[in-house]
Each structure stands twice: as structure tokens, then as C-alpha cells.
C-alpha atoms as a PDB file:
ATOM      1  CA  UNK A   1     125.413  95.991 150.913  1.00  0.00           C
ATOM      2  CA  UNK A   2     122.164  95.111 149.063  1.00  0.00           C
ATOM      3  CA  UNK A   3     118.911  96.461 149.477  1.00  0.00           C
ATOM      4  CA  UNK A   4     117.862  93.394 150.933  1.00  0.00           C
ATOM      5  CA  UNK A   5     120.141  93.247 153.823  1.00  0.00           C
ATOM      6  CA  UNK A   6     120.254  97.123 154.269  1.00  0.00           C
ATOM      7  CA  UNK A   7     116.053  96.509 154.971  1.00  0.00           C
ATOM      8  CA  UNK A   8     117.200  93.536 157.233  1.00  0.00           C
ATOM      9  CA  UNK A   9     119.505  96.015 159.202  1.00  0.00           C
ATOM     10  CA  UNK A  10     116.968  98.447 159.083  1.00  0.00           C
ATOM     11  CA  UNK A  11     114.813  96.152 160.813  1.00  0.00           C
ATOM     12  CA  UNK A  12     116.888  94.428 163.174  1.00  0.00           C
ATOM     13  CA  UNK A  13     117.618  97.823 164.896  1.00  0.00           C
ATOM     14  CA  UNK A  14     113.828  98.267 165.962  1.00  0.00           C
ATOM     15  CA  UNK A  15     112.954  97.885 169.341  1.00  0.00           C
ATOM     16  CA  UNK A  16     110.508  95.093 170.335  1.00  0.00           C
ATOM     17  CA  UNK A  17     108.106  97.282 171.497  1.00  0.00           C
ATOM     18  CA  UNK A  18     107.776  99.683 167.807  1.00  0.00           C
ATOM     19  CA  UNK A  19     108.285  96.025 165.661  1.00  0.00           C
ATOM     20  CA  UNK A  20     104.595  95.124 164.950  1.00  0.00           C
ATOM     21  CA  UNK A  21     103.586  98.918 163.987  1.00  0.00           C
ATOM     22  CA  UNK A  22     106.875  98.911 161.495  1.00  0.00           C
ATOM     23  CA  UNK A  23     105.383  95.474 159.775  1.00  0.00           C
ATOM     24  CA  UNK A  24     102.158  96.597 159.862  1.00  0.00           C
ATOM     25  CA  UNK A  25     103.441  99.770 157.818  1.00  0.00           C
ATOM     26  CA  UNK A  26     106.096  97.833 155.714  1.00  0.00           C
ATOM     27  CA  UNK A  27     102.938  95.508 154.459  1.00  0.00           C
ATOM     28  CA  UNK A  28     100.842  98.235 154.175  1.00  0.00           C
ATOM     29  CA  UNK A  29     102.367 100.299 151.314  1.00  0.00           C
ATOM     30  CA  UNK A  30     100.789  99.913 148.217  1.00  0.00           C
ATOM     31  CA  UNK A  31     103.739  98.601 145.231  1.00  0.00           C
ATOM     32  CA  UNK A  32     102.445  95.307 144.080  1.00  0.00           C
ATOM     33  CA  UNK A  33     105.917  94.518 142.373  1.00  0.00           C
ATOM     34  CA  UNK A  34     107.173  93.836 145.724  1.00  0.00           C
ATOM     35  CA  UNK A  35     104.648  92.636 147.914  1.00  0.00           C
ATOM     36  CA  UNK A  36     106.210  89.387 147.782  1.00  0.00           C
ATOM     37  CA  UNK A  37     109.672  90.672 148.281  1.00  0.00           C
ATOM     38  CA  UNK A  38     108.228  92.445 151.370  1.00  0.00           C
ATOM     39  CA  UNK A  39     106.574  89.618 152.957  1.00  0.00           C
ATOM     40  CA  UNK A  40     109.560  87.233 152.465  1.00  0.00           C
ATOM     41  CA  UNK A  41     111.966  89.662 154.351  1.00  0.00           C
ATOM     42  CA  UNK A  42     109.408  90.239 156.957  1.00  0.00           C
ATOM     43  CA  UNK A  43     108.683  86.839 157.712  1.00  0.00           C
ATOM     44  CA  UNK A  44     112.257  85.667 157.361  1.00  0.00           C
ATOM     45  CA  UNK A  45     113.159  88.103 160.030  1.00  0.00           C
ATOM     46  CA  UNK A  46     109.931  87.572 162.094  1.00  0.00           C
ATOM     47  CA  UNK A  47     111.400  83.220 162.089  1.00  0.00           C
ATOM     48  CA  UNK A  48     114.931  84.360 162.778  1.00  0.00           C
ATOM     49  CA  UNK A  49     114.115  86.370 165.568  1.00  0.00           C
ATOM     50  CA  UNK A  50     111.644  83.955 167.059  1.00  0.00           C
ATOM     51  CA  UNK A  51     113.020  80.646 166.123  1.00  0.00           C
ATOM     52  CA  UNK A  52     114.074  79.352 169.749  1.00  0.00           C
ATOM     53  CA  UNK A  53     109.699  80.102 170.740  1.00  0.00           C
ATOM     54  CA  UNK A  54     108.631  78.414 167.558  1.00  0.00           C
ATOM     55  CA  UNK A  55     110.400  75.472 168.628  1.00  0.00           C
ATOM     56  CA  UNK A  56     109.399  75.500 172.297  1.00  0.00           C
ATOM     57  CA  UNK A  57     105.680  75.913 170.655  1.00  0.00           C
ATOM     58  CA  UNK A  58     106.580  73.135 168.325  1.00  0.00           C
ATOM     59  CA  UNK A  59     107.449  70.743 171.342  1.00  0.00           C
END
């Protein structure tokens, strides 16, 4: 398993209610080599998760 999709798993087991404060801290810590490694994994999971209300909001 890579470190990639042990974060994903990390993630995925969150409940809904503890998600935002877990982002919020993810994005928060300071490493500038990967910031943008952080925000793609967060964002891919945020679209994954939400994909089916992103379309209904796209309608």
C-alpha cells in the first residue's frame, strides 16, 4: 500500500461529523514540499465522496 492510498484510507474512515476539522488540520501543517500533494488528496476525496451532490448542484 502507498502512502497515498494509506492517507486515502485514513481518511475515508472519518466520520462526517470530525471530516472538516481533519482537512482543516491536514491543510494546516506547515511542509511546503507537499502542500500540493495534500490538497490533491483532499480534494480528490472531498469530489469522490460528494460527486452524486455536485451533480445534482450542477443540474
Amino acid at each position: 500500500m502507498s502512502e497515498r492510498e494509506y492517507a486515502k484510507s485514513i481518511i475515508d474512515i472519518i466520520p462526517e461529523e470530525q471530516l472538516s476539522n481533519v482537512i482543516e488540520y491536514m491543510m494546516n501543517i506547515s511542509d511546503e514540499e507537499y502542500d500540493e500533494e495534500k490538497f490533491k488528496l483532499v480534494s480528490e476525496h472531498i469530489l469522490n465522496k460528494y460527486h452524486k451532490a455536485f451533480e445534482e448542484l450542477a443540474k
